[in-house]
C-alpha atoms as a PDB file:
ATOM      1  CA  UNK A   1     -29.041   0.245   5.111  1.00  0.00           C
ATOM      2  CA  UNK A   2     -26.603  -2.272   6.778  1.00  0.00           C
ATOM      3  CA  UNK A   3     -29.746  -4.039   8.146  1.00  0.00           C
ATOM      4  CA  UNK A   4     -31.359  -4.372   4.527  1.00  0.00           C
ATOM      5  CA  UNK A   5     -28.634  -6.439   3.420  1.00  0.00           C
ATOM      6  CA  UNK A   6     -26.765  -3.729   1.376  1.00  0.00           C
ATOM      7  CA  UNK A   7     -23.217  -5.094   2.396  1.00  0.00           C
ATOM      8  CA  UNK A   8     -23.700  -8.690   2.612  1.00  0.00           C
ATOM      9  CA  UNK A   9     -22.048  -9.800  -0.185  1.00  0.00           C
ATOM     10  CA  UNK A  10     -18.784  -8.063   0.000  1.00  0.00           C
ATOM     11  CA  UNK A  11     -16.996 -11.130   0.542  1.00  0.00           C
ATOM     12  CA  UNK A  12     -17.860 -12.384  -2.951  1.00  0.00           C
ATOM     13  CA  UNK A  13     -15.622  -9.681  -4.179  1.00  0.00           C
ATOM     14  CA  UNK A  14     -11.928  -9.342  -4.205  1.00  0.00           C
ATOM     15  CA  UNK A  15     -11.190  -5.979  -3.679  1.00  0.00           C
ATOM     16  CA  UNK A  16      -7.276  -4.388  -3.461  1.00  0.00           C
ATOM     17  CA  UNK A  17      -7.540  -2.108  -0.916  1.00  0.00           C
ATOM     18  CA  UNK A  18      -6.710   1.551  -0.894  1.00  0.00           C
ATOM     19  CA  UNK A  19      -7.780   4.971   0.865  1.00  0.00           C
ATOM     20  CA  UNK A  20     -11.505   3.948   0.635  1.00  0.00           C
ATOM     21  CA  UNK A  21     -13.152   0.565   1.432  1.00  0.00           C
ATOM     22  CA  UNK A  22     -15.286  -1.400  -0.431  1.00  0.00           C
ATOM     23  CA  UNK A  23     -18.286  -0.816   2.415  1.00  0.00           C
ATOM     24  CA  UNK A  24     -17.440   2.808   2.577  1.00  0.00           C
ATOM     25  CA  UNK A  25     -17.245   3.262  -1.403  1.00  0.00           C
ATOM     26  CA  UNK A  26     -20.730   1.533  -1.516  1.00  0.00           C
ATOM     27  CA  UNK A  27     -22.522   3.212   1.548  1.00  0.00           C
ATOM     28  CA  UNK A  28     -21.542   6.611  -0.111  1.00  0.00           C
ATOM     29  CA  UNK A  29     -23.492   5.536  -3.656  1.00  0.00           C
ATOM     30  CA  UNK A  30     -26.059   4.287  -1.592  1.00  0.00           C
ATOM     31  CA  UNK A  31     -26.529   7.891   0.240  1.00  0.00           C
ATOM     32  CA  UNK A  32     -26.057   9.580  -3.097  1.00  0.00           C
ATOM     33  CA  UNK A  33     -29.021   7.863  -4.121  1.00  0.00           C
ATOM     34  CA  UNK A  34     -30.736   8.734  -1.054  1.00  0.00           C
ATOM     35  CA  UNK A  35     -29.985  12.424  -1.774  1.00  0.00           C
ATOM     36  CA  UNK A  36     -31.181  12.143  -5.127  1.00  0.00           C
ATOM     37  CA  UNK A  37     -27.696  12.810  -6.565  1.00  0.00           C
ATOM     38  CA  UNK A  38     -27.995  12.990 -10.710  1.00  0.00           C
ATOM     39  CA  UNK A  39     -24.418  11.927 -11.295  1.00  0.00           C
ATOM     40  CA  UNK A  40     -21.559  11.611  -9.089  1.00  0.00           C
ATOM     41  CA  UNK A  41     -19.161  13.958 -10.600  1.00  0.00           C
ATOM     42  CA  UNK A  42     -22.440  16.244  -8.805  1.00  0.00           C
ATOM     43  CA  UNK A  43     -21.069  14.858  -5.476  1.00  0.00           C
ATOM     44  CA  UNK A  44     -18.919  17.773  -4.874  1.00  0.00           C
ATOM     45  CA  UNK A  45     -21.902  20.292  -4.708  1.00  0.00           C
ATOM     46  CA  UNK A  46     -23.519  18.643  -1.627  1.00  0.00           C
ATOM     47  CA  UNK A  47     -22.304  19.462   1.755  1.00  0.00           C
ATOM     48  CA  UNK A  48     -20.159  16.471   2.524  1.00  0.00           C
ATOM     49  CA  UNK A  49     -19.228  17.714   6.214  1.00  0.00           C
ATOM     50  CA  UNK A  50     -22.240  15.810   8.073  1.00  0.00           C
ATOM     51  CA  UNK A  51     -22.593  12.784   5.365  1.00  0.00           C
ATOM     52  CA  UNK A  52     -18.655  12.311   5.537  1.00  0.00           C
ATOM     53  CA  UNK A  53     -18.868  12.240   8.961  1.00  0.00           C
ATOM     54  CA  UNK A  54     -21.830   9.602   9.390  1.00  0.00           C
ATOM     55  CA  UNK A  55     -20.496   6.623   7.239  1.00  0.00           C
ATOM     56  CA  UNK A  56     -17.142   7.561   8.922  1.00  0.00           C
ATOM     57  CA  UNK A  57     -15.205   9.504   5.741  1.00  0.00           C
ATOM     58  CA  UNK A  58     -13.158  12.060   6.535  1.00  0.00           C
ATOM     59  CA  UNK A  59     -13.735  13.802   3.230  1.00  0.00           C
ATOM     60  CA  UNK A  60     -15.207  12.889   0.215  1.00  0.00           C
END
C-alpha cells in the first residue's frame, strides 16, 4: 500500500500528534477496507492480534 502512494501526502497535513500516527491511523482504514469492514465501530469484532501487529500497533 506504501508503494501505491497511499501515504504520500501526509506532509500536506498538520497533524497534533498523540498515541496513534497519522500513517498508522490511515494504514489501519486502509486494511479495514481490505477486510471488508462495514463500519469501524465493527473494528472490534476482527481479530486485531496479527493486523495490530503488521502495521506495527500494539492494540487497536
Amino acid at each position: 500500500m506504501k508503494e501505491c502512494g497511499l501515504l504520500n501526502f501526509l506532509g500536506n497535513f498538520k497533524f497534533n500528534e498523540g498515541y496513534y500516527s497519522l500513517s498508522s491511523i490511515l494504514l489501519t482504514l486502509a486494511f479495514c477496507f481490505l477486510l471488508r469492514v462495514k463500519s469501524i465501530e465493527k473494528i472490534s469484532r476482527e481479530s486485531p492480534g496479527e493486523l495490530g501487529k503488521s502495521i506495527g500497533l500494539d492494540r487497536i
